[in-house]
N, C-alpha and C. Protein backbone atom coordinates (compact mmCIF):
# COMPACT_ATOMS: atom_id res chain seq x y z
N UNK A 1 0.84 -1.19 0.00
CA UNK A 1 0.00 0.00 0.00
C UNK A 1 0.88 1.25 0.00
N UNK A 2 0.56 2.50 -0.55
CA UNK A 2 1.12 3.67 -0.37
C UNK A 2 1.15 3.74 0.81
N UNK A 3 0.77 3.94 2.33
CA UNK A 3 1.12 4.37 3.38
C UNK A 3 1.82 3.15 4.02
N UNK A 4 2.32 2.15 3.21
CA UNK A 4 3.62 1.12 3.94
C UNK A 4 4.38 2.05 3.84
N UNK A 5 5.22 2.82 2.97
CA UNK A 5 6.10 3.84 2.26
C UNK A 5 6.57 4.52 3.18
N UNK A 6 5.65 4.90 4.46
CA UNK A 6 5.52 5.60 5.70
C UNK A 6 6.45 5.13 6.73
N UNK A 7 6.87 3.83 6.76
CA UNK A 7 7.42 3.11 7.40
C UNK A 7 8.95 2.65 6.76
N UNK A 8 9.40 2.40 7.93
CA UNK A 8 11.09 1.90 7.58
C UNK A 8 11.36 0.27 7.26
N UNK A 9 10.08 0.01 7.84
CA UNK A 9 10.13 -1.55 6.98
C UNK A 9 9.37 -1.53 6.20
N UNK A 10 8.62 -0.68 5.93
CA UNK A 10 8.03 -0.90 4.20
C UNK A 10 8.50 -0.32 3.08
N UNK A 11 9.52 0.15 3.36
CA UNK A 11 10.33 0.87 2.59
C UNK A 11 11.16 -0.50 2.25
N UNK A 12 12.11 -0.76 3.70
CA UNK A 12 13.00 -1.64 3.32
C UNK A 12 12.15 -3.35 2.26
N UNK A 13 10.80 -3.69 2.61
CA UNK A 13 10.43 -4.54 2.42
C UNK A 13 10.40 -4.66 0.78
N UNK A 14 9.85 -3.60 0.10
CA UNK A 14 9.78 -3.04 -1.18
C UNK A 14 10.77 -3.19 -1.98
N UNK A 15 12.18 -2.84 -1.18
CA UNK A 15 13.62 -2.34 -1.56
C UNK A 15 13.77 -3.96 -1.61
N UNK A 16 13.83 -5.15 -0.76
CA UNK A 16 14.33 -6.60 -0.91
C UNK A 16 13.79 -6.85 -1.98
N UNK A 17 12.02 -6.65 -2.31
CA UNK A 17 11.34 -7.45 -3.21
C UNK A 17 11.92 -7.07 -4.28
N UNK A 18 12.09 -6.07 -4.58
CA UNK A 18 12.34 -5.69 -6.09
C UNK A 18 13.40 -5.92 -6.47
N UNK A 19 14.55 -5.84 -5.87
CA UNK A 19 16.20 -6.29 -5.77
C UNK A 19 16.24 -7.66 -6.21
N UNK A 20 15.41 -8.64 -5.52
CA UNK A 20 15.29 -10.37 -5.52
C UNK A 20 14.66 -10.54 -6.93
N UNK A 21 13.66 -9.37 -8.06
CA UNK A 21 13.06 -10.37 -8.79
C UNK A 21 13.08 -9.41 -10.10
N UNK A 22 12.93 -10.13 -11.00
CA UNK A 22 12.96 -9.30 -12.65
C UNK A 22 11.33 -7.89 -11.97
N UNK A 23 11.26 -7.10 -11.63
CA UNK A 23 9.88 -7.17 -11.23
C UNK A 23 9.24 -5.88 -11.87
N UNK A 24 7.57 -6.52 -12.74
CA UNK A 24 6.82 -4.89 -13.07
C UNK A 24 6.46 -4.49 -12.03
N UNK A 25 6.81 -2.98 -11.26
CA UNK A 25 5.98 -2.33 -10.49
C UNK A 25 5.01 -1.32 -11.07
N UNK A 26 3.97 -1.34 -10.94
CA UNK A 26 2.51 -0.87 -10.70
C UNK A 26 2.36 -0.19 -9.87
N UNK A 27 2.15 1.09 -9.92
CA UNK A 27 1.37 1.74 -9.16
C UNK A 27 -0.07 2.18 -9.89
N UNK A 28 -0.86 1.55 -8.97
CA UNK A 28 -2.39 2.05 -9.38
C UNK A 28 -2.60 3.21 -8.37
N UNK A 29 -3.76 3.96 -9.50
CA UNK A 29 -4.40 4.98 -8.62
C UNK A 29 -2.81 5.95 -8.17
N UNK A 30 -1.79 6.20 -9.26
CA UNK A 30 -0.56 7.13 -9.09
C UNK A 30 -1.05 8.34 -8.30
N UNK A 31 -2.40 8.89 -8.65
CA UNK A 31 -2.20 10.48 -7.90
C UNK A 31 -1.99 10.03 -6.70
N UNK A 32 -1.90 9.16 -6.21
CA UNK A 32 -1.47 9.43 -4.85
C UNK A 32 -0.13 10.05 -4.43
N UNK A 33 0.95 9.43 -5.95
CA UNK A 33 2.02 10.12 -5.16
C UNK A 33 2.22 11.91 -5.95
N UNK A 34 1.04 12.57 -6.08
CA UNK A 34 1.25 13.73 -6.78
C UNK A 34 1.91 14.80 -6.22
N UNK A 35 2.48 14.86 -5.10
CA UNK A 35 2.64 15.91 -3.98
C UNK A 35 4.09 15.76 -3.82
N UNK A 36 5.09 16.53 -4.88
CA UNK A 36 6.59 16.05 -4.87
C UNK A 36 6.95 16.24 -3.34
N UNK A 37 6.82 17.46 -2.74
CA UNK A 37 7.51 17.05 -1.63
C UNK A 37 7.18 16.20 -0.18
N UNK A 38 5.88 15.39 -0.54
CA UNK A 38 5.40 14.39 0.20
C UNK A 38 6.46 13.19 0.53
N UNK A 39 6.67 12.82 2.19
CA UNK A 39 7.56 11.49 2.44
C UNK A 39 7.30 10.72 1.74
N UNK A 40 6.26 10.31 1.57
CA UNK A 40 5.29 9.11 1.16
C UNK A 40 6.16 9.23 -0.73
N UNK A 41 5.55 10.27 -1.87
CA UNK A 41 6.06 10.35 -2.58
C UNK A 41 7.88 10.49 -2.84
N UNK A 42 8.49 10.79 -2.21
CA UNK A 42 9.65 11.04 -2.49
C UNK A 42 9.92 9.32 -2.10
N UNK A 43 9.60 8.21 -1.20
CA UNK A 43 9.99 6.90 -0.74
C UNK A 43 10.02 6.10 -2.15
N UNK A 44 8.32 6.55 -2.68
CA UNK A 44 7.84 6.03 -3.78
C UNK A 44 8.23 6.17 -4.77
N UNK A 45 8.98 7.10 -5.18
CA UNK A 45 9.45 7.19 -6.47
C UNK A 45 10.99 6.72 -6.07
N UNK A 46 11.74 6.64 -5.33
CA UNK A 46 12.94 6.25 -4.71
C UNK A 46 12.99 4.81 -4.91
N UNK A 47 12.24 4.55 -4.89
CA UNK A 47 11.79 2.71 -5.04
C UNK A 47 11.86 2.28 -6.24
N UNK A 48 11.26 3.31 -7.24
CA UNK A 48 11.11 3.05 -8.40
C UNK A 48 12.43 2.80 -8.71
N UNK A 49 13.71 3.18 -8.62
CA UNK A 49 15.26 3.01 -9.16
C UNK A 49 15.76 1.34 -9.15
N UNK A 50 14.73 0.53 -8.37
CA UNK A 50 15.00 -0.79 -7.96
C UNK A 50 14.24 -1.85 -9.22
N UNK A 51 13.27 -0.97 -9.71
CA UNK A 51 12.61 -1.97 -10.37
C UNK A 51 12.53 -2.36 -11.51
N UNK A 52 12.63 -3.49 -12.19
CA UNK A 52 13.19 -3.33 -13.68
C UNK A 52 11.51 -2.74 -14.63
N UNK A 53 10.94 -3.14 -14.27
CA UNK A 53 9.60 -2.15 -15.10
C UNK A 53 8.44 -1.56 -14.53
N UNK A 54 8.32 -0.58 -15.39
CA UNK A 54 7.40 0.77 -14.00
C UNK A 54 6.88 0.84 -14.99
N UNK A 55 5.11 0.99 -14.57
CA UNK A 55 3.93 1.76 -15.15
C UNK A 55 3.10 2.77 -13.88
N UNK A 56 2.44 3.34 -14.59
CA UNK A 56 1.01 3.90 -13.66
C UNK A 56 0.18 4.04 -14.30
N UNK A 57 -0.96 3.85 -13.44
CA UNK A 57 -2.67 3.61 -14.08
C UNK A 57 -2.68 4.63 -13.00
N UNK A 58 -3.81 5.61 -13.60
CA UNK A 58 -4.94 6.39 -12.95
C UNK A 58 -5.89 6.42 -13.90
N UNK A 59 -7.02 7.10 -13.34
CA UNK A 59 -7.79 7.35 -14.24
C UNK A 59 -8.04 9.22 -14.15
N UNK A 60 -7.19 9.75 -12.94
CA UNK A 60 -7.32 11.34 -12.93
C UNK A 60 -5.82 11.66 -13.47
N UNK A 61 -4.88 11.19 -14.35
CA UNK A 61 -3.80 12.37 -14.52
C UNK A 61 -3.66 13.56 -14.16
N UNK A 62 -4.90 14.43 -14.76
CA UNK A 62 -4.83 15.57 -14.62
C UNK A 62 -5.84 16.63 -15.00
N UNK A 63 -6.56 15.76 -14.41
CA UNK A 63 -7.75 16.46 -13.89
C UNK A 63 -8.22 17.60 -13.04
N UNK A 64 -7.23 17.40 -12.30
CA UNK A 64 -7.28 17.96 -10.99
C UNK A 64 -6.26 19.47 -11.18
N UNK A 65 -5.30 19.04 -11.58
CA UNK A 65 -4.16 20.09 -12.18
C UNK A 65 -2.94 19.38 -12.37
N UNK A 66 -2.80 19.95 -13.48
CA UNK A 66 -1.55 19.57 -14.59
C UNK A 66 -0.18 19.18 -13.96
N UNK A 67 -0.25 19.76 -12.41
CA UNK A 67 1.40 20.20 -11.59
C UNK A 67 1.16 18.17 -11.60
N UNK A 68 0.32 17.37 -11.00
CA UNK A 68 -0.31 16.36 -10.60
C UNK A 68 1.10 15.52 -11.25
N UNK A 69 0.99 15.41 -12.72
CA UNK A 69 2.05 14.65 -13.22
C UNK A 69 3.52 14.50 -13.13
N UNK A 70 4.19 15.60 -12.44
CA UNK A 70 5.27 15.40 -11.86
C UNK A 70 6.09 14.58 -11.31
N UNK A 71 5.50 14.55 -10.56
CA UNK A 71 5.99 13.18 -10.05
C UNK A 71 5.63 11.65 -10.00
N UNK A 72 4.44 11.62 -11.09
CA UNK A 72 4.04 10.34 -11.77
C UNK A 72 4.91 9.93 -12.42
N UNK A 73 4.99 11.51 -13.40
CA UNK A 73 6.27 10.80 -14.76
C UNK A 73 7.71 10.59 -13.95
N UNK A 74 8.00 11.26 -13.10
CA UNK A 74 9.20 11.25 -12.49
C UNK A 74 9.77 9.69 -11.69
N UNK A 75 8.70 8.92 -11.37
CA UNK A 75 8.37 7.62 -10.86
C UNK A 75 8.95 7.15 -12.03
N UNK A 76 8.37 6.92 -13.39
CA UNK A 76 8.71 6.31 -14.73
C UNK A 76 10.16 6.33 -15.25
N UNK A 77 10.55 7.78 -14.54
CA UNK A 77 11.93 7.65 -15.62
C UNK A 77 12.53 9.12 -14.29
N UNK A 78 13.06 8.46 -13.61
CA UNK A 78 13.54 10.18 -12.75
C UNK A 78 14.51 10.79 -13.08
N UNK A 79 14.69 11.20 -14.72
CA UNK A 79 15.59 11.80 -15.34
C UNK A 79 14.73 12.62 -16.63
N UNK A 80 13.73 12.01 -16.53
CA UNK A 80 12.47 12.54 -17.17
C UNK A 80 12.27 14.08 -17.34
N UNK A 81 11.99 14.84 -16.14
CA UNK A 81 12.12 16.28 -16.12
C UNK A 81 13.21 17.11 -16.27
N UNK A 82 14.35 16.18 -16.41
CA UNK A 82 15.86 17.16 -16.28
C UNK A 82 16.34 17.24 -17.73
N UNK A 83 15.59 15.92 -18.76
CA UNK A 83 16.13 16.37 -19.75
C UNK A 83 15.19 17.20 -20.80
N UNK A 84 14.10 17.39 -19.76
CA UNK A 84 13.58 18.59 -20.57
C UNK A 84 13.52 19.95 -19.55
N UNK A 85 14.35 20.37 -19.01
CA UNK A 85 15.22 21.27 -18.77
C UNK A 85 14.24 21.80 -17.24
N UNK A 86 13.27 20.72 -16.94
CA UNK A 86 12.56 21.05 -15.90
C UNK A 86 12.70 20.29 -14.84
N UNK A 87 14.33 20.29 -14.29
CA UNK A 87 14.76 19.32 -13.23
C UNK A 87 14.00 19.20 -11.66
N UNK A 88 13.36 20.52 -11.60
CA UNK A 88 12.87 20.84 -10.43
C UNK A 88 11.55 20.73 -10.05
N UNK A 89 10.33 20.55 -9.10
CA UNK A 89 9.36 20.58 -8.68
C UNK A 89 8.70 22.11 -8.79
N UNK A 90 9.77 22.93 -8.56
CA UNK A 90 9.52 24.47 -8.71
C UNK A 90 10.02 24.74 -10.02
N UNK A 91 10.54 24.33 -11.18
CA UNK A 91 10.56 24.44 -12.25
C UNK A 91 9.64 24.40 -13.12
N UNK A 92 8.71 22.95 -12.71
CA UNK A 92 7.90 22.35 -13.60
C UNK A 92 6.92 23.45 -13.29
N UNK A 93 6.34 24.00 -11.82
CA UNK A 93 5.05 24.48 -11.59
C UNK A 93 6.02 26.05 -12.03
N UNK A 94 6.73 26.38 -12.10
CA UNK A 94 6.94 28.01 -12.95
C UNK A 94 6.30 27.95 -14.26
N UNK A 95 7.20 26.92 -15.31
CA UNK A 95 7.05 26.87 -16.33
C UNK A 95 5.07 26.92 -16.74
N UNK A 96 4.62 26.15 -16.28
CA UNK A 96 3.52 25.37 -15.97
C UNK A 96 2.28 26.30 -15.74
N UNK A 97 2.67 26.70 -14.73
CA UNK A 97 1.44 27.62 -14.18
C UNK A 97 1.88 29.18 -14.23
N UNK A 98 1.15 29.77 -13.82
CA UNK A 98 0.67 31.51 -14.44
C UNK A 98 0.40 31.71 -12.76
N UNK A 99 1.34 32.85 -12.33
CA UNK A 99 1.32 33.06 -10.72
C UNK A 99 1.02 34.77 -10.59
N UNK A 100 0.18 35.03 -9.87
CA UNK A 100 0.13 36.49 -9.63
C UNK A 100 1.58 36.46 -8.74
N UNK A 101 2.44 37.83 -8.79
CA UNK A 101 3.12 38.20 -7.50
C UNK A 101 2.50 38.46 -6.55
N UNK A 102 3.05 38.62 -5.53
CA UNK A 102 2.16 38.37 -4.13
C UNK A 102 1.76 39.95 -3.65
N UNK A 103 2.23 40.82 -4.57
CA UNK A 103 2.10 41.92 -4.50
C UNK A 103 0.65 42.25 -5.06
N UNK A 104 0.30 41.82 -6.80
CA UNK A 104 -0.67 41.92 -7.35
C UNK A 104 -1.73 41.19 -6.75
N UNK A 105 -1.39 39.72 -6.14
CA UNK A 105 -2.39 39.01 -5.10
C UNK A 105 -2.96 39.91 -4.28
N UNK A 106 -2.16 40.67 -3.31
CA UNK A 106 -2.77 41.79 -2.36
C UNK A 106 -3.59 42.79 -3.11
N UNK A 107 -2.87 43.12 -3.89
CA UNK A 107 -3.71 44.57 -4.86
C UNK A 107 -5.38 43.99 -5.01
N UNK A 108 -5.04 42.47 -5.74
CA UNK A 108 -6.59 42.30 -6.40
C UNK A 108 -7.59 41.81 -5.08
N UNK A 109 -7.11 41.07 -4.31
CA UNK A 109 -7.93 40.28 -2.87
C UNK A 109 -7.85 41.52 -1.82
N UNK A 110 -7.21 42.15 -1.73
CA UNK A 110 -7.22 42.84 -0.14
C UNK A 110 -6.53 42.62 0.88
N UNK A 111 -5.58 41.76 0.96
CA UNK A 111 -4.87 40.89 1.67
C UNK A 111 -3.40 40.89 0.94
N UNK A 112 -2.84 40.20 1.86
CA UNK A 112 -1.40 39.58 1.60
C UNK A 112 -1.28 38.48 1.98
N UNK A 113 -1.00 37.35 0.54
CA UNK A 113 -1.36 36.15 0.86
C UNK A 113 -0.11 35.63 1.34
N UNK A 114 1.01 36.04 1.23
CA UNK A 114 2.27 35.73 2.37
C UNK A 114 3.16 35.24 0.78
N UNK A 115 2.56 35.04 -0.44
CA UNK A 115 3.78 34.25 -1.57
C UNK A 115 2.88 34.50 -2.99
N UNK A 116 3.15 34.41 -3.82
CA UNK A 116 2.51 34.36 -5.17
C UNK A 116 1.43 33.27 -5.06
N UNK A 117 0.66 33.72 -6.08
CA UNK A 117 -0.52 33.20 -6.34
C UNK A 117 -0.70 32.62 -7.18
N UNK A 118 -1.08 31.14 -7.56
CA UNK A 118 -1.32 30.50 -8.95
C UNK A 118 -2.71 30.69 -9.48
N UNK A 119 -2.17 31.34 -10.49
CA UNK A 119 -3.98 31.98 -11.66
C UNK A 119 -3.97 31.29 -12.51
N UNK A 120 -3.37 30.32 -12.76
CA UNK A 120 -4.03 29.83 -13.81
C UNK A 120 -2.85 28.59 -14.67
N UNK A 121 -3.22 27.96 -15.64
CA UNK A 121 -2.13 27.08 -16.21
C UNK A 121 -1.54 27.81 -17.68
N UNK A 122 -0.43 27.50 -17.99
CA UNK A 122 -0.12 27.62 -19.66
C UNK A 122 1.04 26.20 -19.90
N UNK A 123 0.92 26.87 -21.09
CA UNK A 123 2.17 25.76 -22.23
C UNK A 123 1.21 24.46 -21.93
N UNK A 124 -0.28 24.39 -21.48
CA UNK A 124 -0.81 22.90 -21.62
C UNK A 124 -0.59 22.09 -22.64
N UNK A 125 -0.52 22.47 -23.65
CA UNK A 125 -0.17 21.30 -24.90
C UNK A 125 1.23 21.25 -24.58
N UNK A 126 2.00 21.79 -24.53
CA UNK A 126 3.41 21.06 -24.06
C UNK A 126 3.65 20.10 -23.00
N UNK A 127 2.77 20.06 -22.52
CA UNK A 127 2.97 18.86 -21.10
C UNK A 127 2.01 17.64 -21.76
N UNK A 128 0.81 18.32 -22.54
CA UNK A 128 0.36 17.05 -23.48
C UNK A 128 1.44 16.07 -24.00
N UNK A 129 2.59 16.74 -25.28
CA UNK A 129 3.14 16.07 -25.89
C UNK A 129 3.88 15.58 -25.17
N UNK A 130 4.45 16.34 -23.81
CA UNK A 130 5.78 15.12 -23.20
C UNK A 130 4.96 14.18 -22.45
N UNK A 131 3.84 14.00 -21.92
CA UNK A 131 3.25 12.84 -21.19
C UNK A 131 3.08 12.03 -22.39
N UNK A 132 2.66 12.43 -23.91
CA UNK A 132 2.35 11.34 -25.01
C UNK A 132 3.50 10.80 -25.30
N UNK A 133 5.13 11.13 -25.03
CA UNK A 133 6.16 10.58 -25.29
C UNK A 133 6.50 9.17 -24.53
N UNK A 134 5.51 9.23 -22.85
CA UNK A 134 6.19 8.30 -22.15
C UNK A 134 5.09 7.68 -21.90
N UNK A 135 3.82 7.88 -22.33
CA UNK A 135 3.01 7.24 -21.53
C UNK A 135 1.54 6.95 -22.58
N UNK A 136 0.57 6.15 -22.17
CA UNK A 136 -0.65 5.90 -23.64
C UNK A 136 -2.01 6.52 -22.53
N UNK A 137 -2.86 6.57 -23.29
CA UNK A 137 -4.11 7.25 -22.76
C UNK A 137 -5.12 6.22 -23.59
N UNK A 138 -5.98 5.11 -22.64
CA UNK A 138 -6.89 4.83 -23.22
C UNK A 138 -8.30 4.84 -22.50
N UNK A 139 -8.89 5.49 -23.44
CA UNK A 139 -10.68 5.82 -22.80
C UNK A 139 -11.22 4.44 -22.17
N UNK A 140 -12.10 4.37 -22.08
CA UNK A 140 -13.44 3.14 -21.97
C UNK A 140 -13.66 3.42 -23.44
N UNK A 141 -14.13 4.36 -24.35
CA UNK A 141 -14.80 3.77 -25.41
C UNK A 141 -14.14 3.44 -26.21
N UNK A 142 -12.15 3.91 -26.38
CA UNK A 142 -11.63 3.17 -27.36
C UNK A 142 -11.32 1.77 -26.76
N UNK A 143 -11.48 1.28 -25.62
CA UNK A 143 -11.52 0.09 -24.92
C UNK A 143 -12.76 -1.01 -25.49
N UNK A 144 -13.26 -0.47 -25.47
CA UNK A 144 -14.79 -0.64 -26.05
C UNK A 144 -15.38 -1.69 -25.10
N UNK A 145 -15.17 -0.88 -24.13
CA UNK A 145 -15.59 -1.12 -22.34
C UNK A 145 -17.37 -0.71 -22.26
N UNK A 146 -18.32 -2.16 -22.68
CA UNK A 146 -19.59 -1.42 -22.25
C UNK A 146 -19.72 -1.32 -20.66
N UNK A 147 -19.74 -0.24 -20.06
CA UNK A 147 -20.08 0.17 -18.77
C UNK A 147 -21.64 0.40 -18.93
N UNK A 148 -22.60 -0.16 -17.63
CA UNK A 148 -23.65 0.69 -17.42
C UNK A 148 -23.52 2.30 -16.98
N UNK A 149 -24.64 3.04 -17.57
CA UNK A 149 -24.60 4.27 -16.72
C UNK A 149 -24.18 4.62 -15.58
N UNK A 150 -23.38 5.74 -15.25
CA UNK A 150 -23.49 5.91 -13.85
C UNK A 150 -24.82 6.49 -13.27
N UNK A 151 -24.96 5.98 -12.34
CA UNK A 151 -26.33 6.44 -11.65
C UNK A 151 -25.97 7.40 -10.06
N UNK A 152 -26.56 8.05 -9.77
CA UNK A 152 -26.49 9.13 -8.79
C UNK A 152 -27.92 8.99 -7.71
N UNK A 153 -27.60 9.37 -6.96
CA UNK A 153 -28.85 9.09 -5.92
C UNK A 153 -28.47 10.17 -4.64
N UNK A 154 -29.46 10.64 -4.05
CA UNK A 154 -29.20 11.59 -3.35
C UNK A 154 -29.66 11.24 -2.08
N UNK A 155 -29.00 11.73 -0.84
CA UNK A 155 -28.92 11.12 0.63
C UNK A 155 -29.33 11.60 1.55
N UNK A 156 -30.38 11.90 1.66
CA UNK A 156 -30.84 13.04 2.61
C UNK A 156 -31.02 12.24 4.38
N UNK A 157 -30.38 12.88 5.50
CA UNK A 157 -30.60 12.48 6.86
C UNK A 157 -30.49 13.58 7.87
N UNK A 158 -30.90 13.71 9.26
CA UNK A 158 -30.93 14.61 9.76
C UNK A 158 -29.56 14.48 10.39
N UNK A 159 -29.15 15.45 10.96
CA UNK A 159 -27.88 15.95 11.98
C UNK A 159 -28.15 16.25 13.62
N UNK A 160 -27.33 15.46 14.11
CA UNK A 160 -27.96 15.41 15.35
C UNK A 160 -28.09 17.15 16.04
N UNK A 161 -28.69 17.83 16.37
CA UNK A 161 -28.45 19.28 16.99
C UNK A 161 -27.39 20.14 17.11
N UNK A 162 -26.53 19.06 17.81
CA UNK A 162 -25.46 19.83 18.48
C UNK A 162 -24.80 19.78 16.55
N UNK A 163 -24.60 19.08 16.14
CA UNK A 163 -23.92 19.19 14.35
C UNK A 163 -24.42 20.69 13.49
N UNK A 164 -26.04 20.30 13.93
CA UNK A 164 -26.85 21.16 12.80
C UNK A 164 -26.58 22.36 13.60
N UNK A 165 -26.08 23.11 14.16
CA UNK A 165 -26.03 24.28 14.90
C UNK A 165 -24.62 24.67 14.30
N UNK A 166 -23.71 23.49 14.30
CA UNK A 166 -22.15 24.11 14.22
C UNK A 166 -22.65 24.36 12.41
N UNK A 167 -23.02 23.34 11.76
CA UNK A 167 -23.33 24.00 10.51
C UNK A 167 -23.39 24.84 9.72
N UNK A 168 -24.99 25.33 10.52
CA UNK A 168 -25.26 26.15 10.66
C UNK A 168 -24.58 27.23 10.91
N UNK A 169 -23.95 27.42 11.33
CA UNK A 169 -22.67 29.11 12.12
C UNK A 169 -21.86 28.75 11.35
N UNK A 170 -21.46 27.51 10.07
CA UNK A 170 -20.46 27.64 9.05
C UNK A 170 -21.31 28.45 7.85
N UNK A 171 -22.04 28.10 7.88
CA UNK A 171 -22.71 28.50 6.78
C UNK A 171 -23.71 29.75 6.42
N UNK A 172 -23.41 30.45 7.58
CA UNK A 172 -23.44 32.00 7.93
C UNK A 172 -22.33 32.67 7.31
């Protein structure tokens, strides 16, 4: 599991297995390690140097935000970002993302948010083509995966008082 990674024997346990065997490592569900300077991620991709073949499956790449793949692809090949001249965690998200100064942050909010502000993404098709260099993207429908619909259903229950009050004063 990702939170063995947490531990000094699941680190070490990882480090024997992969050493002892020709071995594909898999990581499913990768966003987990999206957070470069996470213990957990930095163990995990550290591991990866042991193993003779690395993939990742998600089904959110980057969904969520583009920074996400960093250290997915970096898992795959951790020479990956350096030879496209984005060796760094703070490289990739410069290049990457569109930051107010923390000056213009204050000007536009009212505040001083203590550091720059991320507004927004660019160069997205450039992070397209280098993820299409190392990695494949396949839908459900070029799978030709019949899934039923997803279905949604809604949950309605009460909150005990003392809940519906604190709620309540959030939502003021």
């Amino acid at each position: 599991s990702y939170n063995a990674f947490m531990t000094k024997a699941g680190k070490e346990y990882a480090k024997r297995f992969l050493l002892r065997r020709k071995a594909l490592y898999i990581l499913d569900e990768s966003q987990h390690i999206k957070t470069p300077g996470a213990k957990r991620t930095k163990s995990i991709v550290a591991s990866g140097n042991y193993a003779a073949y690395k993939r990742i499956c998600t089904g959110t790449m980057d969904d969520e935000s583009p920074f996400d793949a960093y250290s997915q692809l970096k898992f795959l090949d951790p020479k990956f970002w350096q030879r496209e001249g984005l060796g760094s965690a703070a490289a990739f998200r410069s290049y990457f993302g569109k930051y107010y100064t923390r000056a213009q942050a204050t000007i536009d909010n009212g505040y001083d948010p203590g550091y720059d502000v991320l507004a927004g993404y660019q160069h997205l098709d450039v992070l397209g083509k280098l993820i299409n260099t190392i990695g494949d993207r396949l839908t459900k429908e070029e799978a030709k995966i019949n899934l039923p619909p997803q279905l949604y259903s809604k949950r309605y229950f009460d909150l005990p008082p003392k809940h519906r009050r604190a709620y309540d004063e959030l939502d003021t």
